[in-house]
Protein backbone atom coordinates (compact mmCIF):
# COMPACT_ATOMS: atom_id res chain seq x y z
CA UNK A 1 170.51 73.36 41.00
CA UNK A 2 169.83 75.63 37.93
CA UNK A 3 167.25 73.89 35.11
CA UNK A 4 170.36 73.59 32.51
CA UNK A 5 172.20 71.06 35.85
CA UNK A 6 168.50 68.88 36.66
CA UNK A 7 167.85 68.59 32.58
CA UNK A 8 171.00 66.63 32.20
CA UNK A 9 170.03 64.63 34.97
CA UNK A 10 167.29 63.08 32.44
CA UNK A 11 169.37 62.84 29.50
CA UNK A 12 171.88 60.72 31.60
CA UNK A 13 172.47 56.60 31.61
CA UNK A 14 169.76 55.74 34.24
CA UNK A 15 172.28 54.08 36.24
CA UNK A 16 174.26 57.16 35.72
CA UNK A 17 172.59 60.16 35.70
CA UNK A 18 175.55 62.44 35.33
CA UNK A 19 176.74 60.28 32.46
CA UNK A 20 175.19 61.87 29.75
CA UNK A 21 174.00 59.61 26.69
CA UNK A 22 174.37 60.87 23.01
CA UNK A 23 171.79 59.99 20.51
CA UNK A 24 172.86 57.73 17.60
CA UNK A 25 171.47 56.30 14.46
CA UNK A 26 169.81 53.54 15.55
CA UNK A 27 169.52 53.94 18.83
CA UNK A 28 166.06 53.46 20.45
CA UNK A 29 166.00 57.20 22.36
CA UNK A 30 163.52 59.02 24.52
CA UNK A 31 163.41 62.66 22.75
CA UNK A 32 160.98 65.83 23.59
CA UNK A 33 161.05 68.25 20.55
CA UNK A 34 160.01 71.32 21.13
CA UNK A 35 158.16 74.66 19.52
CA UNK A 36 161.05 76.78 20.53
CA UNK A 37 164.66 76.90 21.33
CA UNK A 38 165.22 75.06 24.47
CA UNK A 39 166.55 78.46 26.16
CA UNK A 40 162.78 79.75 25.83
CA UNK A 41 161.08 76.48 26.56
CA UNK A 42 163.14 76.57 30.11
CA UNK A 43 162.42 79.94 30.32
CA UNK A 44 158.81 79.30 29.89
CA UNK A 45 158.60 75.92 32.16
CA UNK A 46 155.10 75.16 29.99
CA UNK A 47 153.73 72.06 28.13
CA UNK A 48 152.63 74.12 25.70
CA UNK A 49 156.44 74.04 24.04
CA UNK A 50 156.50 70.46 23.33
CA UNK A 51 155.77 69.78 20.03
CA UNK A 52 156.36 65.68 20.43
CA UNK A 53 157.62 63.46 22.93
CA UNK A 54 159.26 59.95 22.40
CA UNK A 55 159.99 57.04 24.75
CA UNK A 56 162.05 53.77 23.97
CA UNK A 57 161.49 55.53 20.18
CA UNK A 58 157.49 55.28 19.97
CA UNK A 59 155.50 58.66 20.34
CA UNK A 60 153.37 59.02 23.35
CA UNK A 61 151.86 62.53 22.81
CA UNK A 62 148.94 62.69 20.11
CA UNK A 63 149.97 63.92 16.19
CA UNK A 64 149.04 68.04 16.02
C-alpha cells in the first residue's frame, strides 16, 4: 500500500475506512495542517511538517 492508499484510510468514516468523509462547516473534524504541501510532508515522513493538529475540533499540539 503506497502512503497516498493508508492516508485515506484515516480520513475515512471509522466504521468505514474506505468511505472517505468531507469536511463541512460545522462539522466537528480531526485536521493536521501542515508546513508544506502534503506531497513533501509524505515525502518527508517527519513531525517536523505539522504545523497543528485537531481532534473532535480542539487542538492537541501546543500554539508555535
Amino acid at each position: 500500500m503506497d502512503r497516498c492508499a493508508a492516508l485515506d484510510l484515516f480520513a475515512g468514516e471509522p466504521q468505514r475506512p474506505s468511505l472517505v468523509r468531507r469536511l463541512m462547516v460545522g462539522a466537528v473534524a480531526d485536521l493536521c495542517l501542515l508546513h508544506v504541501p502534503l506531497k513533501e510532508a509524505l515525502d518527508l515522513m517527519s513531525a517536523d511538517v505539522v504545523r497543528a493538529t485537531f481532534v473532535g475540533g480542539r487542538r492537541i499540539t501546543p500554539p508555535e
